[in-house]
N, C-alpha and C. Protein backbone atom coordinates (compact mmCIF):
# COMPACT_ATOMS: atom_id res chain seq x y z
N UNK A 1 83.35 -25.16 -29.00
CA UNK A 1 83.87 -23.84 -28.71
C UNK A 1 84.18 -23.78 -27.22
N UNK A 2 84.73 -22.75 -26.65
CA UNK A 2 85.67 -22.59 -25.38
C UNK A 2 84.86 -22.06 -24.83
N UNK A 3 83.93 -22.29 -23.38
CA UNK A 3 83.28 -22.07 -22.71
C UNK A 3 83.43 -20.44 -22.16
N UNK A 4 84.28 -19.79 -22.51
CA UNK A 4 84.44 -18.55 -22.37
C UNK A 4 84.30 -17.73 -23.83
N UNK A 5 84.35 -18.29 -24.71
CA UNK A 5 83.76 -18.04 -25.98
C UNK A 5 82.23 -18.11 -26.16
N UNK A 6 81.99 -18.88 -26.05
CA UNK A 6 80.14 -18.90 -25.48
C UNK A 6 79.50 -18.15 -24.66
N UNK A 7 80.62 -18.34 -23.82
CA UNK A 7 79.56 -17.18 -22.45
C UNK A 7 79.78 -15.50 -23.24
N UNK A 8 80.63 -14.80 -23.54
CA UNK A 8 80.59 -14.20 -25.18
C UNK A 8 79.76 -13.65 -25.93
N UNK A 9 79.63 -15.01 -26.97
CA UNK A 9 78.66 -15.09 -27.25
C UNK A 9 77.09 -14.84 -27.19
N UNK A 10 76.82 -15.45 -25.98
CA UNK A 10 75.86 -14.97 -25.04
C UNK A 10 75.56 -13.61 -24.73
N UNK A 11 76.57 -13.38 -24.79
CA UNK A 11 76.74 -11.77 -23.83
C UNK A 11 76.58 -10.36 -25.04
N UNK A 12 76.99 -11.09 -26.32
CA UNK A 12 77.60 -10.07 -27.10
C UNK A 12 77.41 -10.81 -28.31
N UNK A 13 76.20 -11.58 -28.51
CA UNK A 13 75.60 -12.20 -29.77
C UNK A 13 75.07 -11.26 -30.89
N UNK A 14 74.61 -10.09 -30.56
CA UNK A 14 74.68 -8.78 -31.65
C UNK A 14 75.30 -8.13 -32.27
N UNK A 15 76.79 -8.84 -31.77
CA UNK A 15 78.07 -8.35 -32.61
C UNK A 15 78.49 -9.09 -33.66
N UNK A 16 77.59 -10.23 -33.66
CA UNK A 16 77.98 -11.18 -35.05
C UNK A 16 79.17 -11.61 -35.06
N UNK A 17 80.32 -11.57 -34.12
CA UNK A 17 81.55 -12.26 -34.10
C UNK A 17 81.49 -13.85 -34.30
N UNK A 18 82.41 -13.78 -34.81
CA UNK A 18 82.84 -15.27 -35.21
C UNK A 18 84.10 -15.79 -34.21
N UNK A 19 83.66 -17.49 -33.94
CA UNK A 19 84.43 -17.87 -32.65
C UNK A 19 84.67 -19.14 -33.34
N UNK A 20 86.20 -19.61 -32.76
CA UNK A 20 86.76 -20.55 -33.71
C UNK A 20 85.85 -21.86 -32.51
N UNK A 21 85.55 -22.83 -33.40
CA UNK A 21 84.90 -23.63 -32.49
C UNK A 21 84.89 -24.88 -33.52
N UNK A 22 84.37 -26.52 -33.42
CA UNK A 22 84.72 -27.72 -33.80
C UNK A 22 83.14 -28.41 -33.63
N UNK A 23 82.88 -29.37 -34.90
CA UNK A 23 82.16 -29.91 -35.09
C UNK A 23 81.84 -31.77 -34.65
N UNK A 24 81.75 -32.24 -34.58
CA UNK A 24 81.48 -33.69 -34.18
C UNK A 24 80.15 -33.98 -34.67
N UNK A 25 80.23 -34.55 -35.80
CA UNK A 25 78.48 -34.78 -36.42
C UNK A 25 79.06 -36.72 -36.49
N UNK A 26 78.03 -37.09 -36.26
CA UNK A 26 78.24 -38.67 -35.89
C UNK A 26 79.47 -39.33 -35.56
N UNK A 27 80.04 -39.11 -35.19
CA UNK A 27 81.96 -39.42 -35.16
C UNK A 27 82.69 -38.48 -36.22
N UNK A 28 82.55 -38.04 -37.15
CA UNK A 28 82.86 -37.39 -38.22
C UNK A 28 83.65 -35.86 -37.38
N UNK A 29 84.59 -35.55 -37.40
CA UNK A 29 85.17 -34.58 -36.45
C UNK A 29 85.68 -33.64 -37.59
N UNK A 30 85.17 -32.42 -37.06
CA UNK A 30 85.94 -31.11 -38.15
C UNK A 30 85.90 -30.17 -37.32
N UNK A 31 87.75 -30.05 -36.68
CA UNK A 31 88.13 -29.01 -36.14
C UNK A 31 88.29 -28.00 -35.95
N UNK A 32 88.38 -27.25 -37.21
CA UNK A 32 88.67 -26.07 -37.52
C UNK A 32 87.54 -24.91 -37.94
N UNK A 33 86.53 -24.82 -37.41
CA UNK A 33 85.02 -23.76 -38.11
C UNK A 33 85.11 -22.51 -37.08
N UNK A 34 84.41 -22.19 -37.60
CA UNK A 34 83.66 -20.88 -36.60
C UNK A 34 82.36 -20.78 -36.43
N UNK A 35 81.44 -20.36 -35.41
CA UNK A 35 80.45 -19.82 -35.21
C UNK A 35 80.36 -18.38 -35.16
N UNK A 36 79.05 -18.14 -35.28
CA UNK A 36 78.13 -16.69 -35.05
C UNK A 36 76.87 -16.59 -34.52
N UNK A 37 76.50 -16.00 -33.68
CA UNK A 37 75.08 -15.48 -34.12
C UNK A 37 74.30 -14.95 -34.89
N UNK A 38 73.34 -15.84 -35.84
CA UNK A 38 72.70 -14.72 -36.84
C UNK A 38 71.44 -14.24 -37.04
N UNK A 39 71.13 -13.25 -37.66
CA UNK A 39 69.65 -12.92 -37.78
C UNK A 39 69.91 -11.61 -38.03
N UNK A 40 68.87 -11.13 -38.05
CA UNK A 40 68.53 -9.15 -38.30
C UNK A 40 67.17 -8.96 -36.72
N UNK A 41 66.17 -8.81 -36.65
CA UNK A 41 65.78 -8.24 -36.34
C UNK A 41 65.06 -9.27 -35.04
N UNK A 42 65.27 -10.38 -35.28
CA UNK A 42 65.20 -11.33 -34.48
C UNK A 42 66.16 -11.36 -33.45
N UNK A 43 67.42 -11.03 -34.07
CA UNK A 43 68.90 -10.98 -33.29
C UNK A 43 68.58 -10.28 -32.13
N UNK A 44 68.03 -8.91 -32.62
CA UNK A 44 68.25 -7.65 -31.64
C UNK A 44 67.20 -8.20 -30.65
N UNK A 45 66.15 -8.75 -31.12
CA UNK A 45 65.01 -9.08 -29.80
C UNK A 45 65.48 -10.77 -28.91
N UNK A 46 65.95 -11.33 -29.45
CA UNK A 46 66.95 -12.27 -28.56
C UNK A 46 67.95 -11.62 -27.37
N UNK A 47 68.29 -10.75 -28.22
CA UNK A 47 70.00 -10.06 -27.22
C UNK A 47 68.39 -9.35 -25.96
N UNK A 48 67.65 -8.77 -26.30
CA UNK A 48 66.62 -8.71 -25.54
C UNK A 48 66.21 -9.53 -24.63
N UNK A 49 66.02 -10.29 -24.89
CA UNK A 49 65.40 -12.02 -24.29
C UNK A 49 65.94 -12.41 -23.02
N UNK A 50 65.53 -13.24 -21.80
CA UNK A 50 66.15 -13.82 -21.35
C UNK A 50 67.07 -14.68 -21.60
N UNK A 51 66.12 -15.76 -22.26
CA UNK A 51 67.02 -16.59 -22.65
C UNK A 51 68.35 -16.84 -23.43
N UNK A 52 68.31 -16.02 -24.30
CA UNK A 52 69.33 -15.71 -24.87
C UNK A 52 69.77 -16.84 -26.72
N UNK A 53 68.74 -17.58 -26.68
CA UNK A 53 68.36 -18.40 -27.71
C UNK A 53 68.76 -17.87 -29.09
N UNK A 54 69.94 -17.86 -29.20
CA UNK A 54 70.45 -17.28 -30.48
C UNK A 54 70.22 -18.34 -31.91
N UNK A 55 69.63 -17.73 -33.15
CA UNK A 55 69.97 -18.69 -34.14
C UNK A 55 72.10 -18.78 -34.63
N UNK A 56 72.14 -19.80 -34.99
CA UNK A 56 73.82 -19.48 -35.44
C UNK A 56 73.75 -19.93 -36.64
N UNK A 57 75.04 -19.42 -36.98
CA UNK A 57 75.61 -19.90 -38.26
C UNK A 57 77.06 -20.77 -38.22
N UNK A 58 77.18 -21.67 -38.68
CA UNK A 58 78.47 -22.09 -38.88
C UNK A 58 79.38 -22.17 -39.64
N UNK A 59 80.17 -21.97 -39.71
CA UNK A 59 81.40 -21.85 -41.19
C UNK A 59 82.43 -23.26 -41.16
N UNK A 60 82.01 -23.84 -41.44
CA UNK A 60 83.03 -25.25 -41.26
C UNK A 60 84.41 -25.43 -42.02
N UNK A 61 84.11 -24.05 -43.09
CA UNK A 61 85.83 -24.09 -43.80
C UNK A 61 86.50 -23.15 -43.40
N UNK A 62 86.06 -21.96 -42.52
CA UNK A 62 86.70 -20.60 -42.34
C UNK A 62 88.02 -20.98 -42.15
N UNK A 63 88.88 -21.64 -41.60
CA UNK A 63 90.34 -22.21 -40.79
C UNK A 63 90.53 -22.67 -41.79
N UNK A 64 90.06 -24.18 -42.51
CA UNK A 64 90.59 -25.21 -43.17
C UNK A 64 90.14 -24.72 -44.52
N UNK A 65 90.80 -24.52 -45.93
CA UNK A 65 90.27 -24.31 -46.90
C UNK A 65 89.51 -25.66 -47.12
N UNK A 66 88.51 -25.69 -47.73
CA UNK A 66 87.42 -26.77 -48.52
C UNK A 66 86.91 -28.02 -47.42
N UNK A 67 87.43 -27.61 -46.37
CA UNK A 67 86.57 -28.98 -45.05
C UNK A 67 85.48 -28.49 -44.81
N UNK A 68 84.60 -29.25 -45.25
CA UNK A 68 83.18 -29.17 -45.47
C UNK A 68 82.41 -30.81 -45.16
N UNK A 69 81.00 -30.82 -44.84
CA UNK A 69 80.50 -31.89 -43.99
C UNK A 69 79.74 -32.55 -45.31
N UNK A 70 80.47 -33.37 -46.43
CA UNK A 70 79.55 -34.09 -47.76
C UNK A 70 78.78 -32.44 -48.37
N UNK A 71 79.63 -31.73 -48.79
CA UNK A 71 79.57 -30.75 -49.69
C UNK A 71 79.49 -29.33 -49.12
N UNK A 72 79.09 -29.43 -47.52
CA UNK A 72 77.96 -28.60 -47.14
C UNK A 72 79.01 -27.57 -46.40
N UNK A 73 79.22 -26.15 -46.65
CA UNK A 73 80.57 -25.73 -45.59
C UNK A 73 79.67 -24.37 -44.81
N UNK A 74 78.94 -24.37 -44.90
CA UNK A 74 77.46 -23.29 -44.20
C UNK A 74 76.72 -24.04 -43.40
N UNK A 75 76.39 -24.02 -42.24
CA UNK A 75 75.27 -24.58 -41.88
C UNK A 75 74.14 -23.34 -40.85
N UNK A 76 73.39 -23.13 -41.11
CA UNK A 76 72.16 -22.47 -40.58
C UNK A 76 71.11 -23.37 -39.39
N UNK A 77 71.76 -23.02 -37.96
CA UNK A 77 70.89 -23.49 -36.93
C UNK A 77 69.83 -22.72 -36.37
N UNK A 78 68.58 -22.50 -37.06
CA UNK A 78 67.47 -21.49 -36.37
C UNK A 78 66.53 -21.89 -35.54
N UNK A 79 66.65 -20.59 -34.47
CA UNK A 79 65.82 -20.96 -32.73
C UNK A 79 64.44 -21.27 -33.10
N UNK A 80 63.87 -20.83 -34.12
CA UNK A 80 62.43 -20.92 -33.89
C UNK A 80 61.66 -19.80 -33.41
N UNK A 81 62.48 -18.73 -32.88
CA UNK A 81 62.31 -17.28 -32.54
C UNK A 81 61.13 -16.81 -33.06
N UNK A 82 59.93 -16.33 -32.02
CA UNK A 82 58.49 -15.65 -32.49
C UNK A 82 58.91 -14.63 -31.73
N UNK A 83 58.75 -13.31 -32.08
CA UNK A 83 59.21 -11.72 -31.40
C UNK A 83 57.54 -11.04 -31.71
């Protein structure tokens, strides 16, 4: 994703927007996804946070119909977040 999309992100991770952004999983390249920030109640105490440690979500087909990573077109990255 575009370093001004992130910073964004960062800024405005409680809005759940989705940002067109690209995958690279072992050489395996899929251009076309989006990210988010996700969560419920975790979200709101992150956007709290310093750090800013968002869990995301990824959409790896949103752009491309059916490009997906060996079946998978969701992926769920969670911080580990204790509130």
């Amino acid at each position: 994703m575009s370093e001004a999309d992130l910073a964004d992100l960062i800024t405005n991770g409680q809005q759940e927007k989705e940002y067109p952004a690209s995958l690279d999983w072992t050489g395996r390249q899929l251009p076309s996804g989006a990210v988010r920030a996700k969560g419920n109640s975790s979200l709101s105490q992150v956007a709290r946070s310093a750090n800013k440690r968002y869990s995301l979500k990824l959409y790896l087909d949103k752009y491309v119909d059916g490009q997906n990573l060996d079946g998978i077109g969701t992926i769920d990255l969670q911080n580990s977040f204790r509130g």
